[in-house]
PDB file of N, CA and C in Angstrom:
ATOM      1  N   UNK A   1      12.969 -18.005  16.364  1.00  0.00           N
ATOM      2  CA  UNK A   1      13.208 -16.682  15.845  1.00  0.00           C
ATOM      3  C   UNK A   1      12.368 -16.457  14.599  1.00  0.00           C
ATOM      4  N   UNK A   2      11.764 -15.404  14.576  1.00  0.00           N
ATOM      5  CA  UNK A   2      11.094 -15.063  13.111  1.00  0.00           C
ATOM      6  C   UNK A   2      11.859 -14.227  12.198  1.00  0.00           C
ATOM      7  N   UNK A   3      11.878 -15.180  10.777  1.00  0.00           N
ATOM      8  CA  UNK A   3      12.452 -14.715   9.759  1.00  0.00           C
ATOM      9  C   UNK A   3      11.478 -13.385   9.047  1.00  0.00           C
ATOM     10  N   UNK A   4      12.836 -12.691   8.452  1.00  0.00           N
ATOM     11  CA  UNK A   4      11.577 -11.017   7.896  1.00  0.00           C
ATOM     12  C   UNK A   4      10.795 -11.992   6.646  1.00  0.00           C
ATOM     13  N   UNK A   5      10.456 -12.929   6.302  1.00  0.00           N
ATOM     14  CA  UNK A   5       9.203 -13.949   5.119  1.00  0.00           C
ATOM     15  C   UNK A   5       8.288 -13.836   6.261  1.00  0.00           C
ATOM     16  N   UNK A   6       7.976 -13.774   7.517  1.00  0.00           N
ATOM     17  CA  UNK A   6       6.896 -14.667   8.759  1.00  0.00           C
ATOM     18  C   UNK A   6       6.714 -12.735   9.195  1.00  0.00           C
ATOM     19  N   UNK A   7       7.159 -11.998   8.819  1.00  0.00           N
ATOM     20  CA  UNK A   7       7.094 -10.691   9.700  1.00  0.00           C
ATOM     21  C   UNK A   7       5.995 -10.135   8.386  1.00  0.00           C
ATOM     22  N   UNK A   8       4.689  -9.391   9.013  1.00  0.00           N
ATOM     23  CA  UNK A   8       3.878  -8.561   8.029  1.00  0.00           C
ATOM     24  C   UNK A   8       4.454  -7.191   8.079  1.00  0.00           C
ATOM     25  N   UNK A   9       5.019  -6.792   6.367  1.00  0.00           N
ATOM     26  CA  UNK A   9       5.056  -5.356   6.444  1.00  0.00           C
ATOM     27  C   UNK A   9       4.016  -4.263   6.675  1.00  0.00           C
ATOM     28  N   UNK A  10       4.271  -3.160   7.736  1.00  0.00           N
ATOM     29  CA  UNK A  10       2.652  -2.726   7.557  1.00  0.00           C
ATOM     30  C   UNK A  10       2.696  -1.288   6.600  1.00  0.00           C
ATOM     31  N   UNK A  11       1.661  -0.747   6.656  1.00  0.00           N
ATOM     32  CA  UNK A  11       1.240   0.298   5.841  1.00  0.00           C
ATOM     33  C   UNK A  11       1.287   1.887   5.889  1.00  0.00           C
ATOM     34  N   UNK A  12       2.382   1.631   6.884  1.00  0.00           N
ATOM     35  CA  UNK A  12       3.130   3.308   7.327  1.00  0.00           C
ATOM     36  C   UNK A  12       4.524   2.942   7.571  1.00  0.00           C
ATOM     37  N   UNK A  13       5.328   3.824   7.523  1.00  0.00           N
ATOM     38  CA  UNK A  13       6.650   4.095   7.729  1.00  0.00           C
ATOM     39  C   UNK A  13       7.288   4.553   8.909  1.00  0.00           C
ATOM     40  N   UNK A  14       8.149   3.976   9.682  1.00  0.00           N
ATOM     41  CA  UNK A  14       8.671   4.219  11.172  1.00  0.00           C
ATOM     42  C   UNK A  14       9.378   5.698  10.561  1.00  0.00           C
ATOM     43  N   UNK A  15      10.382   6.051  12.173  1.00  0.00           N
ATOM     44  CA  UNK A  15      10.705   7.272  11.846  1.00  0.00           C
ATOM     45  C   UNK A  15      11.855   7.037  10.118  1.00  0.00           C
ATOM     46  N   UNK A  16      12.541   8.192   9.655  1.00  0.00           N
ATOM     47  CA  UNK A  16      13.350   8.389   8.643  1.00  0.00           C
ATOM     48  C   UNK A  16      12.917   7.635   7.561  1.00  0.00           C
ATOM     49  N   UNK A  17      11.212   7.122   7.566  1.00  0.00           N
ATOM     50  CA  UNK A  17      11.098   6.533   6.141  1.00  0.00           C
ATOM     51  C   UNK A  17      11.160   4.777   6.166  1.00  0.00           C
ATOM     52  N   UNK A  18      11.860   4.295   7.272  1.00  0.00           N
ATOM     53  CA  UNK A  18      11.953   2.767   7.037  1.00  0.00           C
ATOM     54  C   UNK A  18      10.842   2.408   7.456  1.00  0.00           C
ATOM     55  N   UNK A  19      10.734   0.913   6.851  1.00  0.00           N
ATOM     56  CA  UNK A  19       9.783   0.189   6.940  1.00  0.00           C
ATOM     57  C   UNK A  19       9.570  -0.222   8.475  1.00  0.00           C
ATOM     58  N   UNK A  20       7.962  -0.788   8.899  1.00  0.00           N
ATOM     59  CA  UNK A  20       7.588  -1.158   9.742  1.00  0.00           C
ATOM     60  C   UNK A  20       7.241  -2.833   9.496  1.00  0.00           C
ATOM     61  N   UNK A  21       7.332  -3.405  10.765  1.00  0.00           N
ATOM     62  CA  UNK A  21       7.272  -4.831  10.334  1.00  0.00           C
ATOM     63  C   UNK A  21       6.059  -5.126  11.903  1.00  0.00           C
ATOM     64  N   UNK A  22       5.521  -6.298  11.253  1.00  0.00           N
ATOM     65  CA  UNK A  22       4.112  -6.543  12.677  1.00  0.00           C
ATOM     66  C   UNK A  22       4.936  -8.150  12.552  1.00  0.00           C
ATOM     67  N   UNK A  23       5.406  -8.693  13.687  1.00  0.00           N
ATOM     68  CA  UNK A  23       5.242 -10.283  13.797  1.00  0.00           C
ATOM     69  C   UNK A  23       4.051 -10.820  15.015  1.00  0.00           C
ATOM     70  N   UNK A  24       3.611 -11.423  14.702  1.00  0.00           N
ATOM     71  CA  UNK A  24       2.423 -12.115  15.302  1.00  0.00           C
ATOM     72  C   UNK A  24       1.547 -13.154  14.069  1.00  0.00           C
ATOM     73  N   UNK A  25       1.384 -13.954  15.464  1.00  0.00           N
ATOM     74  CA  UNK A  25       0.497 -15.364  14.330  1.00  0.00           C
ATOM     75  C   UNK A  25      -0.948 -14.804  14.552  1.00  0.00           C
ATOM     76  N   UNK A  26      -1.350 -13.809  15.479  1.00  0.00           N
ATOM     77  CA  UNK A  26      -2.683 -13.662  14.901  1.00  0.00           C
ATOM     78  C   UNK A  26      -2.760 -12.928  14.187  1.00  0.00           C
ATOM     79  N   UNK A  27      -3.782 -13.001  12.763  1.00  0.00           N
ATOM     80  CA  UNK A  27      -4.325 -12.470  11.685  1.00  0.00           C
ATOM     81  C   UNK A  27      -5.092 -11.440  12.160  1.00  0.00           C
ATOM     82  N   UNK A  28      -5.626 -11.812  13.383  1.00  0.00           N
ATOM     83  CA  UNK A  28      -7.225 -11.022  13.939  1.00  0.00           C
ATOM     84  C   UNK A  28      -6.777 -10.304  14.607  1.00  0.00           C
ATOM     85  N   UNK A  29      -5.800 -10.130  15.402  1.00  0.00           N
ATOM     86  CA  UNK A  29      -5.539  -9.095  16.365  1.00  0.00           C
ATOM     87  C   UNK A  29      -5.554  -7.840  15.762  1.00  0.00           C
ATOM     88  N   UNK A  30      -5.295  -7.183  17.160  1.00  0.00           N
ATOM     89  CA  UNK A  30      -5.984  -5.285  16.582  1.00  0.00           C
ATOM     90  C   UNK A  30      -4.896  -4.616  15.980  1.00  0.00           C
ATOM     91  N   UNK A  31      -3.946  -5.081  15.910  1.00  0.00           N
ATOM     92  CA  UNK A  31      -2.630  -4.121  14.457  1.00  0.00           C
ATOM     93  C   UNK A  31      -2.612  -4.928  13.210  1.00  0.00           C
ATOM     94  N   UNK A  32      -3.220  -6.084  13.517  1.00  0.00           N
ATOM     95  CA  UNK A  32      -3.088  -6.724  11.961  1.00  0.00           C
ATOM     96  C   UNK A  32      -4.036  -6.569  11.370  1.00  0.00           C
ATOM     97  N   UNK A  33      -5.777  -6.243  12.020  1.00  0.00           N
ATOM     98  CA  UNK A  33      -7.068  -5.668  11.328  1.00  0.00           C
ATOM     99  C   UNK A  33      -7.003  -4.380  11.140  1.00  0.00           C
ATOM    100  N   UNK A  34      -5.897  -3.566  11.750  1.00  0.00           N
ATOM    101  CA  UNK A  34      -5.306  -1.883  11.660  1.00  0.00           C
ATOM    102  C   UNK A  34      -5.028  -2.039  10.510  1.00  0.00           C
ATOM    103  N   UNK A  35      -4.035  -2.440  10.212  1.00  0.00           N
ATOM    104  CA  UNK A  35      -2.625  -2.644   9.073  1.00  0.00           C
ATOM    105  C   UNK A  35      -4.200  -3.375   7.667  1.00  0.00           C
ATOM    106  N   UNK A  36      -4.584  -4.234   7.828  1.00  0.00           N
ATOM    107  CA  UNK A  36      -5.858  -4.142   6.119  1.00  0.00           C
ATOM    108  C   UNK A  36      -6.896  -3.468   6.566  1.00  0.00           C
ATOM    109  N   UNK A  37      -7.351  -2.936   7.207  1.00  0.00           N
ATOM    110  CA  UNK A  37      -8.050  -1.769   7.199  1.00  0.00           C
ATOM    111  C   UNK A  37      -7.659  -0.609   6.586  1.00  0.00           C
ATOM    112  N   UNK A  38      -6.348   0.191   6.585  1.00  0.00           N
ATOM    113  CA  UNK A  38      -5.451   1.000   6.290  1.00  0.00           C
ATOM    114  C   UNK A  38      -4.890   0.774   4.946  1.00  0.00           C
ATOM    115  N   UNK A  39      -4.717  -0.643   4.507  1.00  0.00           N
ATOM    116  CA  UNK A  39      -4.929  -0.790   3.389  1.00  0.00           C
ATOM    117  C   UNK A  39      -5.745  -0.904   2.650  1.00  0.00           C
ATOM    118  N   UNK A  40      -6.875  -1.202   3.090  1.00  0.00           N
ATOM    119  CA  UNK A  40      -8.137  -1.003   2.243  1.00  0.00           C
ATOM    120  C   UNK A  40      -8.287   0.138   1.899  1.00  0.00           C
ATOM    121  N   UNK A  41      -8.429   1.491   2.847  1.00  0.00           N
ATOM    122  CA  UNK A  41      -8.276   2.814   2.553  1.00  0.00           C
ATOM    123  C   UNK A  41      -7.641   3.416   1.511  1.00  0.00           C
ATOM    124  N   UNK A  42      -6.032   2.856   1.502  1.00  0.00           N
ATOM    125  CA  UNK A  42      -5.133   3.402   0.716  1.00  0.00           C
ATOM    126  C   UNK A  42      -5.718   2.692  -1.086  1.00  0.00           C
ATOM    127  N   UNK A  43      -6.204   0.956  -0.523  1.00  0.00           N
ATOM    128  CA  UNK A  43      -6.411   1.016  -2.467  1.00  0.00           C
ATOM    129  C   UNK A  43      -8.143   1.516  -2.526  1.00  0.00           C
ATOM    130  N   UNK A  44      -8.587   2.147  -2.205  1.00  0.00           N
ATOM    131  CA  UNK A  44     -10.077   2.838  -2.451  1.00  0.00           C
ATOM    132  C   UNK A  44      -9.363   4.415  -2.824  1.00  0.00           C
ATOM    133  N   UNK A  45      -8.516   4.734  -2.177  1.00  0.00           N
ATOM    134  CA  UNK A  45      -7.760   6.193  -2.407  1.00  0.00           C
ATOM    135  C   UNK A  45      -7.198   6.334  -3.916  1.00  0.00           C
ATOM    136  N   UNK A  46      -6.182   4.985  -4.375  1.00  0.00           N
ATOM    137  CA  UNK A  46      -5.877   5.069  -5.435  1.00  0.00           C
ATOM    138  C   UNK A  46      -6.624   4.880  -6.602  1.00  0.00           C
ATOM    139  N   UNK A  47      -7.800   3.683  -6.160  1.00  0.00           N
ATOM    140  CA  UNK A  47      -8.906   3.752  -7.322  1.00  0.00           C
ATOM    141  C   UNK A  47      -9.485   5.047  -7.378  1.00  0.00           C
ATOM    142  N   UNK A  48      -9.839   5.867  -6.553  1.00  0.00           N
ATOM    143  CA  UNK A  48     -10.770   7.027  -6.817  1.00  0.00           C
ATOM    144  C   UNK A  48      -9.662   7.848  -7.193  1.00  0.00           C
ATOM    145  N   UNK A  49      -8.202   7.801  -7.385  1.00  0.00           N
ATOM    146  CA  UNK A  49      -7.057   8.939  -8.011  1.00  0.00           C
ATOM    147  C   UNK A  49      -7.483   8.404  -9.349  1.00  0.00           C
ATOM    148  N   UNK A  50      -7.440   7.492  -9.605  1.00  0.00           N
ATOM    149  CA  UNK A  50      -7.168   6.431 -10.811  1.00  0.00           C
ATOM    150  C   UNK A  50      -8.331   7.179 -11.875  1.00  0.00           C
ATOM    151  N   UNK A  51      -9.326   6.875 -11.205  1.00  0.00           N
ATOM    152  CA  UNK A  51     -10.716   7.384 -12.152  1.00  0.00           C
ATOM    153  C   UNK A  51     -10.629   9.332 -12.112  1.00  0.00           C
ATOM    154  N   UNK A  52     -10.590   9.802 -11.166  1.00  0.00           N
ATOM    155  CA  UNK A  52      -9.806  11.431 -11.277  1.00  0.00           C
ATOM    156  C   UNK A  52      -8.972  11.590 -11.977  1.00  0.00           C
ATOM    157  N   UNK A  53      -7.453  10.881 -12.350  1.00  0.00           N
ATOM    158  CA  UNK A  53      -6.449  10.895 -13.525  1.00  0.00           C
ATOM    159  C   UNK A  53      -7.500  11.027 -14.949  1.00  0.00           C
ATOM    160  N   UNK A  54      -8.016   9.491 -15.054  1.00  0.00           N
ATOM    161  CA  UNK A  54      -8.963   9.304 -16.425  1.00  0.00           C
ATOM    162  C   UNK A  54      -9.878  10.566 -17.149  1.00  0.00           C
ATOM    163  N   UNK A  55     -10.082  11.705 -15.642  1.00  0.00           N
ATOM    164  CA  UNK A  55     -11.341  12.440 -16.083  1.00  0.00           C
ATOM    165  C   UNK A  55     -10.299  13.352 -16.559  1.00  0.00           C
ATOM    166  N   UNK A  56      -9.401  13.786 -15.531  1.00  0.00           N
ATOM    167  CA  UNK A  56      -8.779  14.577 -15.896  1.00  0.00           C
ATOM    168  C   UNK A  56      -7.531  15.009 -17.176  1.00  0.00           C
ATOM    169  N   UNK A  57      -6.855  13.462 -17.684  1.00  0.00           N
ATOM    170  CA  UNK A  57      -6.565  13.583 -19.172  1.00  0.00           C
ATOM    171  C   UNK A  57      -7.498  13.641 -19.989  1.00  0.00           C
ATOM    172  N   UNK A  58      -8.685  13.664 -19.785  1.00  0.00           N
ATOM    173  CA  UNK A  58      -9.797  13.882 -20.797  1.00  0.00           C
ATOM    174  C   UNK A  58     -10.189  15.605 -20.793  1.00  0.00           C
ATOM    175  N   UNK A  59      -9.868  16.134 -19.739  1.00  0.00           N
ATOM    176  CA  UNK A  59     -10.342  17.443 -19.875  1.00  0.00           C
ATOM    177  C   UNK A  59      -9.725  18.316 -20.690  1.00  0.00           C
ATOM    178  N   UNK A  60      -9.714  19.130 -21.485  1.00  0.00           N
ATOM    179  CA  UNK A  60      -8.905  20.018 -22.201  1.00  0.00           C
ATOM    180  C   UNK A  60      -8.598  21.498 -21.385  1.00  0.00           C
ATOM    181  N   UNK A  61      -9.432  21.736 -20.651  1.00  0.00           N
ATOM    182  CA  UNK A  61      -9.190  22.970 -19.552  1.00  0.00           C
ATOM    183  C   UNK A  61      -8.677  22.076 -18.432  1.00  0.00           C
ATOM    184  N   UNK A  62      -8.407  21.633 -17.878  1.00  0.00           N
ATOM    185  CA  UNK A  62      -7.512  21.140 -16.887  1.00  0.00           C
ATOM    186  C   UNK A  62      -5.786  21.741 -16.535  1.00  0.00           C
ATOM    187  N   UNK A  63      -5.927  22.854 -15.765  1.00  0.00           N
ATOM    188  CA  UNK A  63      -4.837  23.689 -15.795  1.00  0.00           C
ATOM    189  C   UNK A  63      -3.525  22.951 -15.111  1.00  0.00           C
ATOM    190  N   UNK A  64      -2.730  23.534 -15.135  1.00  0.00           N
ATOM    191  CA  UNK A  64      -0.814  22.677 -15.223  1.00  0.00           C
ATOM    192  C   UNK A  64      -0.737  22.071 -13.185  1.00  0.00           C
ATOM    193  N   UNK A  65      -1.721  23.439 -12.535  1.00  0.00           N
ATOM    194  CA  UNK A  65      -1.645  23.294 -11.483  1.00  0.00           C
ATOM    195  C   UNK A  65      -2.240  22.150 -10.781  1.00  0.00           C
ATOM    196  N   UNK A  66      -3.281  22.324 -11.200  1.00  0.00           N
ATOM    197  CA  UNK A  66      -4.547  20.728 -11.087  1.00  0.00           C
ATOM    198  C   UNK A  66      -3.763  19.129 -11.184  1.00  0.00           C
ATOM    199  N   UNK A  67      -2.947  19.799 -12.368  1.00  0.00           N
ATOM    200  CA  UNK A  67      -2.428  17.897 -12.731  1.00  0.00           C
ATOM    201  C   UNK A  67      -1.397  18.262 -12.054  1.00  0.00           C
ATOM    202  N   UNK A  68      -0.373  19.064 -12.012  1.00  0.00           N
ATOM    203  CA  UNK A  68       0.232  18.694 -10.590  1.00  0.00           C
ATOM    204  C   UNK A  68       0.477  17.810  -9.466  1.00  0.00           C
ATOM    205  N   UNK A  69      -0.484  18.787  -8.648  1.00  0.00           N
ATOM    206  CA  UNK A  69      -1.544  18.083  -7.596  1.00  0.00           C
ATOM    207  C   UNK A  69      -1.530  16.754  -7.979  1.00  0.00           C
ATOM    208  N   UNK A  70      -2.662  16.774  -8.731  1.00  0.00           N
ATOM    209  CA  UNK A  70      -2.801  14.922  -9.458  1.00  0.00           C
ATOM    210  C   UNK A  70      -1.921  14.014  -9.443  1.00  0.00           C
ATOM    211  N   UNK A  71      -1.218  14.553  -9.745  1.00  0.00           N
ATOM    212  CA  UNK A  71       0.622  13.861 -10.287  1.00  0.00           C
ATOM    213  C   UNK A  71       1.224  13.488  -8.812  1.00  0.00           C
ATOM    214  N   UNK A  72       1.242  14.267  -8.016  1.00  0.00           N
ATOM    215  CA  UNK A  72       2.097  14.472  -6.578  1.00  0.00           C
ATOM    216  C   UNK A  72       0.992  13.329  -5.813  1.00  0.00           C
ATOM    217  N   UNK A  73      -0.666  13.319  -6.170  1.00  0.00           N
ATOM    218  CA  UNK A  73      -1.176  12.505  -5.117  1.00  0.00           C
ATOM    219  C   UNK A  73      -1.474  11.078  -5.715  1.00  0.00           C
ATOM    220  N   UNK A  74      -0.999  11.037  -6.823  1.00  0.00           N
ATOM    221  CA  UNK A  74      -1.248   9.357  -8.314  1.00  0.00           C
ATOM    222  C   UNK A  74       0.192   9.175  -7.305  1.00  0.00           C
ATOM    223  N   UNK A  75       1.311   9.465  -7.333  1.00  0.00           N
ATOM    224  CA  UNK A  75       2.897   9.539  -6.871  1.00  0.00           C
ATOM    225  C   UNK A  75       2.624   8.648  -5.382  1.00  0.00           C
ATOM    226  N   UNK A  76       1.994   9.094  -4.356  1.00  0.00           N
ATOM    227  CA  UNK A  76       1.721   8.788  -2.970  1.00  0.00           C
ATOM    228  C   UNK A  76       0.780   7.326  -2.700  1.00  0.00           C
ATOM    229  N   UNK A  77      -0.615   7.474  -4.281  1.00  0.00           N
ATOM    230  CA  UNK A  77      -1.228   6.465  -3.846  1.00  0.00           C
ATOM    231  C   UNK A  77      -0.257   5.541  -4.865  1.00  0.00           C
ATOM    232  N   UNK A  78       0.136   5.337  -5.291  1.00  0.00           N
ATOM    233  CA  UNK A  78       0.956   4.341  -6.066  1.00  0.00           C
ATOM    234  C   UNK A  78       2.465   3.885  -5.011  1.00  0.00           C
ATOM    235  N   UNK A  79       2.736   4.653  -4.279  1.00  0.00           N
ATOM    236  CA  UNK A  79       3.733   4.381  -3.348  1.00  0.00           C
ATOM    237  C   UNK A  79       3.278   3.455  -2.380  1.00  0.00           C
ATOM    238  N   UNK A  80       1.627   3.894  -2.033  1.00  0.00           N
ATOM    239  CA  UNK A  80       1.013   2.988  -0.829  1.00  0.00           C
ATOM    240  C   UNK A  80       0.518   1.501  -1.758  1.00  0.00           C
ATOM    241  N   UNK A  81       0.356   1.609  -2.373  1.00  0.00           N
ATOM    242  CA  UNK A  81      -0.207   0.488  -3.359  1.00  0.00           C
ATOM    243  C   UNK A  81       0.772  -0.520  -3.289  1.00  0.00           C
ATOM    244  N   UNK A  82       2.292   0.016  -3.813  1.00  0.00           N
ATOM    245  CA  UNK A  82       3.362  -1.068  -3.955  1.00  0.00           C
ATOM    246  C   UNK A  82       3.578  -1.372  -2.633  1.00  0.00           C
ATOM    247  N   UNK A  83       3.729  -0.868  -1.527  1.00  0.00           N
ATOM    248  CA  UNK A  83       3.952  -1.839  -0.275  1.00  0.00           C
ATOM    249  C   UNK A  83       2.416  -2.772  -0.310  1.00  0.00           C
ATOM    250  N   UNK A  84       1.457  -2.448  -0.527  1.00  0.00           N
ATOM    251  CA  UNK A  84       0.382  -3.009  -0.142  1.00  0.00           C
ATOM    252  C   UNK A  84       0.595  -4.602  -1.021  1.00  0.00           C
ATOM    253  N   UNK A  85       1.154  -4.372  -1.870  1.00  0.00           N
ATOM    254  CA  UNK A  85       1.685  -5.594  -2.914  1.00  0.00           C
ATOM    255  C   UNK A  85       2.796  -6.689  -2.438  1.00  0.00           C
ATOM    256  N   UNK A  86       3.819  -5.181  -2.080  1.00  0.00           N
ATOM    257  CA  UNK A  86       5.203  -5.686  -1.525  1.00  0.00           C
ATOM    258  C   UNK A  86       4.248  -6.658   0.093  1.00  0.00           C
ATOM    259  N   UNK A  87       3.804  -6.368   0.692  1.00  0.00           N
ATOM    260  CA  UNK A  87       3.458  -6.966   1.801  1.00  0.00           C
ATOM    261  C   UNK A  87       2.346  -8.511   1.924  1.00  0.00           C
ATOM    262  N   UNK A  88       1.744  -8.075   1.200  1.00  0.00           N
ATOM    263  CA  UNK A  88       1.018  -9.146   0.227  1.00  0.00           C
ATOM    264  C   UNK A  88       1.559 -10.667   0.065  1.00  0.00           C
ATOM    265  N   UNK A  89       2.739  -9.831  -0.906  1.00  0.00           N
ATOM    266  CA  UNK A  89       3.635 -10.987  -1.664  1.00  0.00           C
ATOM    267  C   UNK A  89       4.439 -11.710  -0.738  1.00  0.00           C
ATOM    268  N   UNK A  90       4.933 -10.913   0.618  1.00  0.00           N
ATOM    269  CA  UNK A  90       5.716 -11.454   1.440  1.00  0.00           C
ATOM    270  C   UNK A  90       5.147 -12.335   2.333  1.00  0.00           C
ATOM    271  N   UNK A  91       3.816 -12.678   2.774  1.00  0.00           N
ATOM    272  CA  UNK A  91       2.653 -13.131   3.120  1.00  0.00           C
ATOM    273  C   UNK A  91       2.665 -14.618   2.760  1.00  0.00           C
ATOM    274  N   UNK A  92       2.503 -14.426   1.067  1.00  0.00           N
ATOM    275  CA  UNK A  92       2.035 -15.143  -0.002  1.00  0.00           C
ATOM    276  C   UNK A  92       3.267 -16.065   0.489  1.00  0.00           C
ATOM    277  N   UNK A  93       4.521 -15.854   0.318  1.00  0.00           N
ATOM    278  CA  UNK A  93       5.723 -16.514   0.231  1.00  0.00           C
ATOM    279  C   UNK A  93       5.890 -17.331   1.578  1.00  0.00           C
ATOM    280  N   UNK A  94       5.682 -16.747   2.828  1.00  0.00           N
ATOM    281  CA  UNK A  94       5.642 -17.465   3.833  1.00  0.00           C
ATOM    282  C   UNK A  94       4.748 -18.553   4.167  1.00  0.00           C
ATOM    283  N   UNK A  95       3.400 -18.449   3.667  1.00  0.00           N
ATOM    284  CA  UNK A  95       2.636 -19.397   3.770  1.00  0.00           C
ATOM    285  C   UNK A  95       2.771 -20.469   2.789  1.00  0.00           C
ATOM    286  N   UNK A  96       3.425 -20.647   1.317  1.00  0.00           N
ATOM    287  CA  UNK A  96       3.711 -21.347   0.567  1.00  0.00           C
ATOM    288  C   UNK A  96       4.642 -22.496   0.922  1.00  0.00           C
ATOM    289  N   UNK A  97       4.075 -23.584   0.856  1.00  0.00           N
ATOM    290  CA  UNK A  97       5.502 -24.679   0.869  1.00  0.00           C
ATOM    291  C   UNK A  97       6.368 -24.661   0.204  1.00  0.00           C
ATOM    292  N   UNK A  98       7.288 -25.044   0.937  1.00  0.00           N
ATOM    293  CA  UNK A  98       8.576 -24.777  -0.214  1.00  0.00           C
ATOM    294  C   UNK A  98       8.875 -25.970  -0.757  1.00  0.00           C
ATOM    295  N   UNK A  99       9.150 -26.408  -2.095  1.00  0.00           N
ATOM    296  CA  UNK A  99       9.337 -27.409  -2.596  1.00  0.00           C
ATOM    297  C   UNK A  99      10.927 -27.326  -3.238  1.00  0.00           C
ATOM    298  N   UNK A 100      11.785 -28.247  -2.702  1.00  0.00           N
ATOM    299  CA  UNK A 100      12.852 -28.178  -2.995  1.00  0.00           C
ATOM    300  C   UNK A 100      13.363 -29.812  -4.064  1.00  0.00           C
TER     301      UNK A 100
END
């Protein structure tokens, strides 16, 4: 039986918001090169919010509506970021020996 430590979280959300889980021992197969592909996307998305935030607290005309926006899409890539972490870490933990 596979424990949820051996299950990869992936990088979208089933229906109502819950998490999606991939179990398989291949790394290479085509939902597990889906799933960091998709994450690669999402942290290239948040770096390029990241450097857009920077320009944009620097601007002094930068209207309420603009950062908004900004705010609502920094909100989304920072949401995809922490699973990308959260999934990561759960990875990290399964492959680690456990030393008791």
């Amino acid at each position: 039986m596979t424990t949820q430590n051996e299950l990869q979280l992936l990088p979208w959300s089933g229906p109502e918001g819950k998490p999606c889980y991939l179990s398989t021992d291949d790394r290479n197969g085509f939902m597990s090169r889906l799933a960091d592909n998709i994450e690669s996307e999402q942290l290239e998305t948040a770096a390029d919010l990241l450097k857009q935030a920077a320009e944009a607290l620097g601007d002094e005309h930068a209207g309420p509506e603009g950062m908004q926006l900004l705010a609502k899409e920094l909100t989304e890539a920072l949401r995809d970021v922490l699973r990308v972490a959260t999934s990561r870490g759960h990875l990290l933990e399964a492959r680690e020996p456990h030393n008791i």
